[in-house]
PDB file of N, CA and C in Angstrom:
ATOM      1  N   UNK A   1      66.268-155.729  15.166  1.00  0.00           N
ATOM      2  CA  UNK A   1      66.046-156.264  13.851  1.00  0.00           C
ATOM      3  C   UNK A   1      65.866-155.092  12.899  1.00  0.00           C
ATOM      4  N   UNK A   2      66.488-155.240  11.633  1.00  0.00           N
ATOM      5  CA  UNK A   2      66.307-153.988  10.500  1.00  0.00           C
ATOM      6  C   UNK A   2      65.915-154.482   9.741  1.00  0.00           C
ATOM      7  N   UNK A   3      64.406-153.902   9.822  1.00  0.00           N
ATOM      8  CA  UNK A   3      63.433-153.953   8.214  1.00  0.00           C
ATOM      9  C   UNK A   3      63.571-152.716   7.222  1.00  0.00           C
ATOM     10  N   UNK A   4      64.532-152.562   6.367  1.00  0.00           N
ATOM     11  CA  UNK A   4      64.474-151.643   5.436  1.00  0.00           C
ATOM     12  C   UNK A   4      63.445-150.642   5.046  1.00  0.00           C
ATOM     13  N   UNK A   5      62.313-151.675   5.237  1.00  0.00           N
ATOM     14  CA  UNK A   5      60.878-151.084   4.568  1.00  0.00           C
ATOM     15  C   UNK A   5      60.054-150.628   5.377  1.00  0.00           C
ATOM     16  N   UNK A   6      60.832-150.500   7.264  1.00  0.00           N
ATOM     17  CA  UNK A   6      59.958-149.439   7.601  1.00  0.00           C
ATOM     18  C   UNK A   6      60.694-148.176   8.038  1.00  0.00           C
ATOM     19  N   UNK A   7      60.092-147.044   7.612  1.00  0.00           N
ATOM     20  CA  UNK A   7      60.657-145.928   7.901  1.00  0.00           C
ATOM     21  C   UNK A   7      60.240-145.145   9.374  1.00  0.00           C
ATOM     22  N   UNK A   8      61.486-145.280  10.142  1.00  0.00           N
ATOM     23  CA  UNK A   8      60.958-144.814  11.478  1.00  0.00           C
ATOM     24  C   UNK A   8      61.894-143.793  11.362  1.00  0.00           C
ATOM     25  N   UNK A   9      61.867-142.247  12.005  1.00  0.00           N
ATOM     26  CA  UNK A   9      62.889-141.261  11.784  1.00  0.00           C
ATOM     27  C   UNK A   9      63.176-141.114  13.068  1.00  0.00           C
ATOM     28  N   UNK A  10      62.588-141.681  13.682  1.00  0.00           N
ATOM     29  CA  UNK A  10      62.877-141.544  15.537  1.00  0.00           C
ATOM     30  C   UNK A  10      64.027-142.271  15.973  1.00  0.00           C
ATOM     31  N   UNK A  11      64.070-143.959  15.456  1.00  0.00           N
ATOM     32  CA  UNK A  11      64.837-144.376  15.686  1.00  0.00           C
ATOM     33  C   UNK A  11      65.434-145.011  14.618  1.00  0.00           C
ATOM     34  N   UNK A  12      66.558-145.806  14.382  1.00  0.00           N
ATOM     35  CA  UNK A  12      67.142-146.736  13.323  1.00  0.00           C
ATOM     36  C   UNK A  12      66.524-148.078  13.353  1.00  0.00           C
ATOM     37  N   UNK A  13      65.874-148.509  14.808  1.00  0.00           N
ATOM     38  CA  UNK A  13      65.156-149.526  14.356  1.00  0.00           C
ATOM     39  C   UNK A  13      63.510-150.036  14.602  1.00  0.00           C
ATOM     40  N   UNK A  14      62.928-150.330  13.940  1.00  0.00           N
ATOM     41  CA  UNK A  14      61.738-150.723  14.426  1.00  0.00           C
ATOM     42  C   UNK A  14      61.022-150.838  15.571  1.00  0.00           C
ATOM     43  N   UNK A  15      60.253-150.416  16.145  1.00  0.00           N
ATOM     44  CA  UNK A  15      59.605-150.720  17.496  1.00  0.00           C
ATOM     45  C   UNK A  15      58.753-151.771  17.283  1.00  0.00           C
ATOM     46  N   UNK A  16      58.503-152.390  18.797  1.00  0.00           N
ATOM     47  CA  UNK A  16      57.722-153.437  18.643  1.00  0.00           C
ATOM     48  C   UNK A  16      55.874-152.538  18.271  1.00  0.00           C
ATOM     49  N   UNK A  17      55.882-151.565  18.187  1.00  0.00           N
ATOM     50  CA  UNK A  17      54.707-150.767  18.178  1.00  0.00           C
ATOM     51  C   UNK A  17      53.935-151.292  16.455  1.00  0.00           C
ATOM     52  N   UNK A  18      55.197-150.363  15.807  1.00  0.00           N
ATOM     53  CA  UNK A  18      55.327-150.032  14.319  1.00  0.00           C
ATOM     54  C   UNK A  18      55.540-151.453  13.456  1.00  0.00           C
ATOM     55  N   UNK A  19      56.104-152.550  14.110  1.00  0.00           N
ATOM     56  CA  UNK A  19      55.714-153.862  13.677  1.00  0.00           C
ATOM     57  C   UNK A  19      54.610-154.296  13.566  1.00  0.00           C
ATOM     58  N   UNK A  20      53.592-154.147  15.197  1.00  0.00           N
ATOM     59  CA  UNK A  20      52.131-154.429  15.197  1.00  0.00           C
ATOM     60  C   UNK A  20      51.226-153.795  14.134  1.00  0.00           C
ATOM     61  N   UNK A  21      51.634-152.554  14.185  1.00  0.00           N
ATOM     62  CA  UNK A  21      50.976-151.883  13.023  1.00  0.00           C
ATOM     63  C   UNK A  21      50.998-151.926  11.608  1.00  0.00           C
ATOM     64  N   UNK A  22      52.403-152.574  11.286  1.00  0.00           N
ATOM     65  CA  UNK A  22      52.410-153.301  10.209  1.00  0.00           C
ATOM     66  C   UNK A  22      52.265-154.464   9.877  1.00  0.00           C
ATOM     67  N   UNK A  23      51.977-155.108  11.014  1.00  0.00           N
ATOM     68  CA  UNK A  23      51.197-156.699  10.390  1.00  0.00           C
ATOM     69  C   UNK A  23      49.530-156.704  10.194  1.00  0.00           C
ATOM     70  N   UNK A  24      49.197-155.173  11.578  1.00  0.00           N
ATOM     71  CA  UNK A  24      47.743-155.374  11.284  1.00  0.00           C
ATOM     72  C   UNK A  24      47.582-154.841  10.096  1.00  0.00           C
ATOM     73  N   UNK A  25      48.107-153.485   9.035  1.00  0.00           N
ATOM     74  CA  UNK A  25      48.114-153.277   8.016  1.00  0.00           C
ATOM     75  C   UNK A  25      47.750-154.305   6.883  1.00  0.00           C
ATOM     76  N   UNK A  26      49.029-154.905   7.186  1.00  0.00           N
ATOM     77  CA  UNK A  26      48.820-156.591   6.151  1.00  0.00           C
ATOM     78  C   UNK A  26      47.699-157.255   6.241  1.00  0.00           C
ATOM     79  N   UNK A  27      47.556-157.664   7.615  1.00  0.00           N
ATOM     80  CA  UNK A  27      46.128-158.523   7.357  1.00  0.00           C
ATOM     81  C   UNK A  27      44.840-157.478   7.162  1.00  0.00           C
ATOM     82  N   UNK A  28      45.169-156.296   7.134  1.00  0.00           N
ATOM     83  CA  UNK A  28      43.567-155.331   6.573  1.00  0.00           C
ATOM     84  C   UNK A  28      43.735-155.608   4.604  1.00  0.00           C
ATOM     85  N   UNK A  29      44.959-155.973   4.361  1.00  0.00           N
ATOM     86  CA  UNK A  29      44.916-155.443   2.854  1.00  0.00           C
ATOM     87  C   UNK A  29      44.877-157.135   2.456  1.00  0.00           C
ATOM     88  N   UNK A  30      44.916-158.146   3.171  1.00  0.00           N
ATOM     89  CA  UNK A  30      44.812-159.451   3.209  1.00  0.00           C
ATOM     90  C   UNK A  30      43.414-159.661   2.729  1.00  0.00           C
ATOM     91  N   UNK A  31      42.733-159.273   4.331  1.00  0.00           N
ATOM     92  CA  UNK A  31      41.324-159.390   4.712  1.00  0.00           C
ATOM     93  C   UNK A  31      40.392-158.650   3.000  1.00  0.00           C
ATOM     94  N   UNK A  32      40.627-157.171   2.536  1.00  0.00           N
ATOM     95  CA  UNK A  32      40.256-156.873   1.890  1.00  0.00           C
ATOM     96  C   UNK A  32      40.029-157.054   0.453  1.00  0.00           C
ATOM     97  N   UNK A  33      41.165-158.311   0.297  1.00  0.00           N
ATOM     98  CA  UNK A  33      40.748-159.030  -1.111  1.00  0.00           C
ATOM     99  C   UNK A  33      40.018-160.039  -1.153  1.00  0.00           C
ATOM    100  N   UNK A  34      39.284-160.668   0.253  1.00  0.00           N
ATOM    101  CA  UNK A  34      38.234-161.344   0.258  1.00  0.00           C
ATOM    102  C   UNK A  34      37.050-160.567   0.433  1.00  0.00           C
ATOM    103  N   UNK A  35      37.121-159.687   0.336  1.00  0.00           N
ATOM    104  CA  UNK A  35      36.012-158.975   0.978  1.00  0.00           C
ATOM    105  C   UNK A  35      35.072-158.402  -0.179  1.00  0.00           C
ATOM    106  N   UNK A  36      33.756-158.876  -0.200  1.00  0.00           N
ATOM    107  CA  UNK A  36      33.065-158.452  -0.998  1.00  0.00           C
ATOM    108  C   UNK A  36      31.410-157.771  -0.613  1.00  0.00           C
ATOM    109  N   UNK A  37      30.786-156.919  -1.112  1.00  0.00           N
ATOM    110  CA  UNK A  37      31.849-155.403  -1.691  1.00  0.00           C
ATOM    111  C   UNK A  37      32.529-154.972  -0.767  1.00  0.00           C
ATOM    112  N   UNK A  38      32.564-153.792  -0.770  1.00  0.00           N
ATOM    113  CA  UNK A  38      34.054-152.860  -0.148  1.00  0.00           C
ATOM    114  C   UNK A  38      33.100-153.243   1.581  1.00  0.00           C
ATOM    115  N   UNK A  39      34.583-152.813   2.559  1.00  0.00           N
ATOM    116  CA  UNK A  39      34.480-153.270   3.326  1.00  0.00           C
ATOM    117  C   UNK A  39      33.306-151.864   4.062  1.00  0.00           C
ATOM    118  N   UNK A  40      32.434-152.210   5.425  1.00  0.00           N
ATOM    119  CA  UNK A  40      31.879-151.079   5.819  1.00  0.00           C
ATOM    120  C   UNK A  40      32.407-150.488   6.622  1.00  0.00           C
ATOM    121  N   UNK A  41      32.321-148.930   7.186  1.00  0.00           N
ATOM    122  CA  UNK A  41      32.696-148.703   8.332  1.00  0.00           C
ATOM    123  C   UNK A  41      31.593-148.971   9.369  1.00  0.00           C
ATOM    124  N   UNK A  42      31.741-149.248  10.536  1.00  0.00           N
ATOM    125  CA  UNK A  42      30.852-148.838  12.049  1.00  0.00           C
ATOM    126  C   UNK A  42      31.683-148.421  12.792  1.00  0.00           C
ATOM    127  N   UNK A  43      30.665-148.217  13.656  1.00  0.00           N
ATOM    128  CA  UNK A  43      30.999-147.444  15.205  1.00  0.00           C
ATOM    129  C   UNK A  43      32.236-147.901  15.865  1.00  0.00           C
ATOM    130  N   UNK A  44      32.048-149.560  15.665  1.00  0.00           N
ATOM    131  CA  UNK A  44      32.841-150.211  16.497  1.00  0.00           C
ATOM    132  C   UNK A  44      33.879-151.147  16.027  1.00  0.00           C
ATOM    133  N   UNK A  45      34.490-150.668  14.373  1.00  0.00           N
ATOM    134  CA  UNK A  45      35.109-151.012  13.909  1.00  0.00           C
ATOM    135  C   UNK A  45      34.704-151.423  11.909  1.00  0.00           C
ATOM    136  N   UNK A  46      35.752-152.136  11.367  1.00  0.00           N
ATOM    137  CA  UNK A  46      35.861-151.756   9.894  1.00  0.00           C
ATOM    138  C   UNK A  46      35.339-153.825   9.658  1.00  0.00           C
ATOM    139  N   UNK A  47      33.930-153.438   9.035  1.00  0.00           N
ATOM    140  CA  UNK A  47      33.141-155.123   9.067  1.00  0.00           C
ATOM    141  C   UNK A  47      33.114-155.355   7.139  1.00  0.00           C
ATOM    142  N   UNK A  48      34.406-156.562   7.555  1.00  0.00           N
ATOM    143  CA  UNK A  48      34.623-157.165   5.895  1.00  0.00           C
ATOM    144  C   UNK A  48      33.468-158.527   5.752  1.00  0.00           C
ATOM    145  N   UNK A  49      32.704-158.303   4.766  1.00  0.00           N
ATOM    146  CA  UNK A  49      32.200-159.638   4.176  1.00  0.00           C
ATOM    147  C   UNK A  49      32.090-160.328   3.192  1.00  0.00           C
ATOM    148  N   UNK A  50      31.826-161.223   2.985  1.00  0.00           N
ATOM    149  CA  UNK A  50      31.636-162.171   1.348  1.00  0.00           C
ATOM    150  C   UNK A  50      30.680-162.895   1.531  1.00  0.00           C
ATOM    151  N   UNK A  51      29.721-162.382   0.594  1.00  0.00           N
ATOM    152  CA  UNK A  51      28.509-163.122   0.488  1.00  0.00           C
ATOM    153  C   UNK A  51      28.855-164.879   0.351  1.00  0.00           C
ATOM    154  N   UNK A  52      29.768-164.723  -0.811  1.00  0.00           N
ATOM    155  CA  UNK A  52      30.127-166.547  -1.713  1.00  0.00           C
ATOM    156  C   UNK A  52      31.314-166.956  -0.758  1.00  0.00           C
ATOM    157  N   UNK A  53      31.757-166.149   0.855  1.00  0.00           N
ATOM    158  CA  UNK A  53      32.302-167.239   1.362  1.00  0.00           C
ATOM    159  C   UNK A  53      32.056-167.260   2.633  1.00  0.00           C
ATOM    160  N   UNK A  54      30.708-167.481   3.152  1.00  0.00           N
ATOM    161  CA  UNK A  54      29.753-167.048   4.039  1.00  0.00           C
ATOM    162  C   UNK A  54      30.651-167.953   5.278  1.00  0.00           C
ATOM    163  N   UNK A  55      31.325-169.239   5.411  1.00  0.00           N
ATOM    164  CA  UNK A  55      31.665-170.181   6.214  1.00  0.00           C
ATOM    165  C   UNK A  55      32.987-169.763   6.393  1.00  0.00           C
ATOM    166  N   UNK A  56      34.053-168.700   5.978  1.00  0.00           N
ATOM    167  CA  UNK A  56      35.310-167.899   6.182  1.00  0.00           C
ATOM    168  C   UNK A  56      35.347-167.193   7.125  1.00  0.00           C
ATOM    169  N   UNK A  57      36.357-167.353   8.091  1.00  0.00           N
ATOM    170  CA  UNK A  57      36.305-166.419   9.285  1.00  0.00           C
ATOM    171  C   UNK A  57      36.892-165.051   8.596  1.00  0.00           C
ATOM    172  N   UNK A  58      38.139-165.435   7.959  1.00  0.00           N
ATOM    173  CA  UNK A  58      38.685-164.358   7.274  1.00  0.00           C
ATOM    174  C   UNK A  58      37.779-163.529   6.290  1.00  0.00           C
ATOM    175  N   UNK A  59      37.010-164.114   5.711  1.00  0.00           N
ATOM    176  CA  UNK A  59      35.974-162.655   4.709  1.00  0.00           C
ATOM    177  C   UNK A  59      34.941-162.442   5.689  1.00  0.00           C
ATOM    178  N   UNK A  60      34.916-162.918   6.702  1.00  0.00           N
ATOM    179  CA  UNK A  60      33.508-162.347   7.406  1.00  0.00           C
ATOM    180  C   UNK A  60      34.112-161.706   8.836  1.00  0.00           C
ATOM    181  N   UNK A  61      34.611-160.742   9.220  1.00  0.00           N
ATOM    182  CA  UNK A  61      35.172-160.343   9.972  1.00  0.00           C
ATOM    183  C   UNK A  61      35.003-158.814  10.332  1.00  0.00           C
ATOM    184  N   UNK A  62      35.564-158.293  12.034  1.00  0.00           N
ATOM    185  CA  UNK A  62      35.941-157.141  12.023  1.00  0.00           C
ATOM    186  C   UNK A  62      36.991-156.482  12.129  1.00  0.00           C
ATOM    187  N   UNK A  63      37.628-155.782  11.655  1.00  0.00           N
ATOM    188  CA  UNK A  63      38.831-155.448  12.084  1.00  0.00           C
ATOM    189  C   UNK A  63      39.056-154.074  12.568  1.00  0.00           C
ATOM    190  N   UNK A  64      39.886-153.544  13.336  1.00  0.00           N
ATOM    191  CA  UNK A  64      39.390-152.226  14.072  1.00  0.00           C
ATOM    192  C   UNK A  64      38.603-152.365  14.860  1.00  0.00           C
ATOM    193  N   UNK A  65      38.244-152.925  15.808  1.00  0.00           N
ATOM    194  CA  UNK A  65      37.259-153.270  16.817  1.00  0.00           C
ATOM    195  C   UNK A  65      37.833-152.193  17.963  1.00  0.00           C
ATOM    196  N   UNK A  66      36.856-151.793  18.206  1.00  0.00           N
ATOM    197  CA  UNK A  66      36.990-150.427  19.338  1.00  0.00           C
ATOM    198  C   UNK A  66      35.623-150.086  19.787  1.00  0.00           C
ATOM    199  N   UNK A  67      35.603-149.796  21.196  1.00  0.00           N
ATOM    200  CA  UNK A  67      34.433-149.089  21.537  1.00  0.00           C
ATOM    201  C   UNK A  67      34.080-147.589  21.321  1.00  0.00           C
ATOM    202  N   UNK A  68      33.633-147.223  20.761  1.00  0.00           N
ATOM    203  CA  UNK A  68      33.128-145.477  21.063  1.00  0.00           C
ATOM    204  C   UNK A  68      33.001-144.884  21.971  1.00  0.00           C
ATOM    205  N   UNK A  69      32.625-143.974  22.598  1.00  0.00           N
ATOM    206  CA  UNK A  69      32.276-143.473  23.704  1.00  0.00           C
ATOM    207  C   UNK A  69      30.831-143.729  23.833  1.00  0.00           C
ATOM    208  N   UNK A  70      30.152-144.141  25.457  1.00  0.00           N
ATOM    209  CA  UNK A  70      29.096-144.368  25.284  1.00  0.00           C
ATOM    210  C   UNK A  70      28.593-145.783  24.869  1.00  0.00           C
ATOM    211  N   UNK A  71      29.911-146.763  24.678  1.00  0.00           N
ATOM    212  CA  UNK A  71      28.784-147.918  23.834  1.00  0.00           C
ATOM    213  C   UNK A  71      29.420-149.097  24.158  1.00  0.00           C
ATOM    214  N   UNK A  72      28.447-149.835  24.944  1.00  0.00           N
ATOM    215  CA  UNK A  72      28.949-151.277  25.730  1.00  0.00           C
ATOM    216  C   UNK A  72      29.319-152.049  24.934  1.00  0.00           C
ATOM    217  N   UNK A  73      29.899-153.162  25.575  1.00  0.00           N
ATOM    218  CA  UNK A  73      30.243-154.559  24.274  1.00  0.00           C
ATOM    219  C   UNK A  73      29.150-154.857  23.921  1.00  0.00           C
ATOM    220  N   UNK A  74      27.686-155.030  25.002  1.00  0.00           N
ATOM    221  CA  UNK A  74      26.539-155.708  24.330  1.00  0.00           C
ATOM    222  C   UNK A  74      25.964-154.848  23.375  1.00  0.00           C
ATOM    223  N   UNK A  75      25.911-153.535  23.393  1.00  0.00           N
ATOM    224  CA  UNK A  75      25.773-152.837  21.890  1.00  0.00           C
ATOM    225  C   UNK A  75      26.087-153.403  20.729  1.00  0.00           C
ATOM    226  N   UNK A  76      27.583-152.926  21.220  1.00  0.00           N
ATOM    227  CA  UNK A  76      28.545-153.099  19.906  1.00  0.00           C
ATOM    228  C   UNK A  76      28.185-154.529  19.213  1.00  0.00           C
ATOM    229  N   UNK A  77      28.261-155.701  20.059  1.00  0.00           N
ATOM    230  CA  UNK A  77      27.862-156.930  19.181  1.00  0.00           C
ATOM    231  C   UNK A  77      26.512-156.946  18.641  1.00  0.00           C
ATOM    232  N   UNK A  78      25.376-156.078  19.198  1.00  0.00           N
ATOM    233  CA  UNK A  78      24.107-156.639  18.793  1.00  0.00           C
ATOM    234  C   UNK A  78      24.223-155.550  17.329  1.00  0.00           C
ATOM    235  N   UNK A  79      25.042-154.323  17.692  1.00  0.00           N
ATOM    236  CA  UNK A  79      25.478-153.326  15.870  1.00  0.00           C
ATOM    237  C   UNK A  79      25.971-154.408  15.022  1.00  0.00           C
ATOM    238  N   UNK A  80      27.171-154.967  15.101  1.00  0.00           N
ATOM    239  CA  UNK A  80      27.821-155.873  14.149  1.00  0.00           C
ATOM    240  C   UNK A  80      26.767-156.868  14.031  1.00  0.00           C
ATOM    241  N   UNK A  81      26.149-157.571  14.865  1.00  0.00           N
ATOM    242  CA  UNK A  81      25.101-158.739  14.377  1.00  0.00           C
ATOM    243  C   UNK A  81      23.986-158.410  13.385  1.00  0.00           C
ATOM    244  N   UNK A  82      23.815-157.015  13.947  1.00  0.00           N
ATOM    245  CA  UNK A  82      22.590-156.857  12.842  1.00  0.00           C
ATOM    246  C   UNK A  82      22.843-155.926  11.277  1.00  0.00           C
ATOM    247  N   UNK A  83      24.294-155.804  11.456  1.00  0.00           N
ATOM    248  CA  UNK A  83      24.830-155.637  10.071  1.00  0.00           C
ATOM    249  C   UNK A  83      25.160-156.391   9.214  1.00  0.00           C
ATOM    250  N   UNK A  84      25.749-158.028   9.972  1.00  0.00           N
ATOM    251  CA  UNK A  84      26.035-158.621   9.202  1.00  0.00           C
ATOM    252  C   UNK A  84      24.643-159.561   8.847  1.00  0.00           C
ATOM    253  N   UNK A  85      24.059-159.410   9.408  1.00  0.00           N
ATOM    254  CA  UNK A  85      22.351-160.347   9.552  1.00  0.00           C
ATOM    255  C   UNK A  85      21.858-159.983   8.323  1.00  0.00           C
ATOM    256  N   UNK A  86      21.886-158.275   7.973  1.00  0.00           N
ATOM    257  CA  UNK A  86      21.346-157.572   7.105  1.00  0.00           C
ATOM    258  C   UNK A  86      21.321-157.849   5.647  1.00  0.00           C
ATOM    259  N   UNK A  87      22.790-158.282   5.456  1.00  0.00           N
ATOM    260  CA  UNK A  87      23.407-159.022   4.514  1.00  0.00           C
ATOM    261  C   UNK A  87      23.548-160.705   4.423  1.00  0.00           C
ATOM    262  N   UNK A  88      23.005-161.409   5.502  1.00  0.00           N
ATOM    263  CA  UNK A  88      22.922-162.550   5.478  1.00  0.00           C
ATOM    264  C   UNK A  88      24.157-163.251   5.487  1.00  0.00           C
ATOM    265  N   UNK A  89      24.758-162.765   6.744  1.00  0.00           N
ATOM    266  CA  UNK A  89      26.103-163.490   7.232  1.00  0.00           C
ATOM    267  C   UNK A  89      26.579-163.415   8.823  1.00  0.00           C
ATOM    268  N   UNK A  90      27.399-164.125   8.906  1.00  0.00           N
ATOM    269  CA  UNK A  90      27.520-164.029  10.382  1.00  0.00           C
ATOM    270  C   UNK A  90      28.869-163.276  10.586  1.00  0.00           C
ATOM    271  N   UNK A  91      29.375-162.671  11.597  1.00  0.00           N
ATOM    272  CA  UNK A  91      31.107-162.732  11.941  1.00  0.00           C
ATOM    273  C   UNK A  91      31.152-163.239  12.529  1.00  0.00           C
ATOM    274  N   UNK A  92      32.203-163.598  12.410  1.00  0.00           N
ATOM    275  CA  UNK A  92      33.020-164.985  13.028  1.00  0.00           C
ATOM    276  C   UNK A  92      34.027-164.744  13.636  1.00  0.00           C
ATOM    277  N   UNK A  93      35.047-163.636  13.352  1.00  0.00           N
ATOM    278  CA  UNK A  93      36.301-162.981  14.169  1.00  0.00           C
ATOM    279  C   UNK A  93      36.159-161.676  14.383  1.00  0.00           C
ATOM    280  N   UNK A  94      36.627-160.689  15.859  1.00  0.00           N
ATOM    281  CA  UNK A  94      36.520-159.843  15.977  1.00  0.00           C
ATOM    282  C   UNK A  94      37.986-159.342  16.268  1.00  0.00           C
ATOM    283  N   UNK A  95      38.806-158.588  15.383  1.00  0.00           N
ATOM    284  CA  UNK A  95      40.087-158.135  15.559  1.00  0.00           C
ATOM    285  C   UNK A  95      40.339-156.651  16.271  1.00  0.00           C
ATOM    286  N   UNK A  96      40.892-156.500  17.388  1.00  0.00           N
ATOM    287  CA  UNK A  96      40.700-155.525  18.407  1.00  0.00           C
ATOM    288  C   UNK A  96      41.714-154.498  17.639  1.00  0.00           C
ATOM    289  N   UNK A  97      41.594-153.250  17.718  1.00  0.00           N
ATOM    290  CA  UNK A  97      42.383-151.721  16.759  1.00  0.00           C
ATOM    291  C   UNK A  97      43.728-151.710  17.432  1.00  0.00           C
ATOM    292  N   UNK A  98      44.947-152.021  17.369  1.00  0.00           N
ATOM    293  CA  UNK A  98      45.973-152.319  18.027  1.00  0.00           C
ATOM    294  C   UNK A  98      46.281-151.042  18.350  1.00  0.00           C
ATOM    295  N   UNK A  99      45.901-149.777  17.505  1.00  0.00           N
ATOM    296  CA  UNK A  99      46.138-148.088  18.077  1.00  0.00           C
ATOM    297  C   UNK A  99      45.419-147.769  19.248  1.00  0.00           C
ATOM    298  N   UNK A 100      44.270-148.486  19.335  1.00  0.00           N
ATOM    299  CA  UNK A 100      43.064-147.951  20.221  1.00  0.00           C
ATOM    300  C   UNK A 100      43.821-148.089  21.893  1.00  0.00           C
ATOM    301  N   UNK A 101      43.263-147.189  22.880  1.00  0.00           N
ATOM    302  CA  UNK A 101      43.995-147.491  24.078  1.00  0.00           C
ATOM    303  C   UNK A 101      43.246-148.639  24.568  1.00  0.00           C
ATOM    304  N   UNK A 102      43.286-149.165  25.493  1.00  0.00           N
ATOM    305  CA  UNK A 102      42.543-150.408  26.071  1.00  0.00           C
ATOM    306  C   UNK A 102      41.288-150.238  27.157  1.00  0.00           C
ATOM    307  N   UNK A 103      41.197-149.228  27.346  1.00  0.00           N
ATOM    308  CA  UNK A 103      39.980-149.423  27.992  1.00  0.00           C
ATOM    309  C   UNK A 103      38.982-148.767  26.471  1.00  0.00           C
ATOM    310  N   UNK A 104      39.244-148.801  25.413  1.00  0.00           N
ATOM    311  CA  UNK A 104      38.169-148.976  23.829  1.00  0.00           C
ATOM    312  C   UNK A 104      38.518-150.528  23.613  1.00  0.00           C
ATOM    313  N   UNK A 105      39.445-151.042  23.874  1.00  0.00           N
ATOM    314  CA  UNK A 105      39.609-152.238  23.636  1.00  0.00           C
ATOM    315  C   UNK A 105      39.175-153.749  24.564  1.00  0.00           C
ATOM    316  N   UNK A 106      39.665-153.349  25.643  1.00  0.00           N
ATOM    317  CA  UNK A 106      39.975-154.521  26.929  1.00  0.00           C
ATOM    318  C   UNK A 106      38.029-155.111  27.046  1.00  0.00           C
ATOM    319  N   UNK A 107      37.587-154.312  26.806  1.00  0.00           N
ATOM    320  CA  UNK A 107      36.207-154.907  27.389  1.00  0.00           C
ATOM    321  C   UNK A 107      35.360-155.532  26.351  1.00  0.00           C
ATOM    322  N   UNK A 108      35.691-155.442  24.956  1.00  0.00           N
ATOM    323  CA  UNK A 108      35.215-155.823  24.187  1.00  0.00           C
ATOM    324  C   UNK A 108      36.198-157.238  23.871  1.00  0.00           C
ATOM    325  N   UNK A 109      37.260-157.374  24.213  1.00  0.00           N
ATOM    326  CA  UNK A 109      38.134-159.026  24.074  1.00  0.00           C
ATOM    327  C   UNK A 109      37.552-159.272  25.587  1.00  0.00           C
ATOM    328  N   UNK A 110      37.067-158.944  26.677  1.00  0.00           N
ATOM    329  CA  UNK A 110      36.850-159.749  27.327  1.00  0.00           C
ATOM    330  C   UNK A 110      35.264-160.139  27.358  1.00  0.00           C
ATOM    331  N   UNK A 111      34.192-159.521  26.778  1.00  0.00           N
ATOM    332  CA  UNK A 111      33.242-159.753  26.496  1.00  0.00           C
ATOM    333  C   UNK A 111      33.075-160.954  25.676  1.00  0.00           C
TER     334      UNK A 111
END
């Protein structure tokens, strides 16, 4: 398939890689016009919220979800819980870093 609009110099056509990476792109710049204020960074990924749309999976979310070195899933959720607590919201979706290798990833989607 030829998408004009992505520039790969490796090959002439798209990888299934550079697709993933451009849809998760989209839904970060999606996610980020619900997102109020600017989105935060953590440890264990990039946590969008909206106060005024507290019941949205989409404004209350993480995206970039990755483990660090050192830091279990039960960490990582009780970090995001008490960030979004802080602010008086919950997350509701956790979107795994499609760059990240999978053992930063695999244990936190199976958690």
């Amino acid at each position: 398939m030829s998408l004009p609009i992505l520039k790969n110099a490796a090959a002439g056509e798209a990888s299934d890689a550079a697709l993933v990476r451009l849809c998760h792109r989209t839904q970060a710049h999606w996610v980020g016009q619900l997102c109020d204020p600017e989105p935060a960074t953590l440890d264990v990924g990039t946590a969008y919220g909206n106060p005024t749309l507290p019941q949205v999976c989409e404004a209350n979310q993480i995206l970039d979800a990755a483990l660090p070195d050192g830091m279990t899933p039960a960490e990582a959720k009780k970090l995001v819980d008490a960030h979004y607590a802080a602010r008086g919201l919950r997350c509701w979706k956790w979107v795994m870093n499609p760059s990240a290798p999978p053992e930063r990833t695999a244990p936190l989607a199976e958690y």
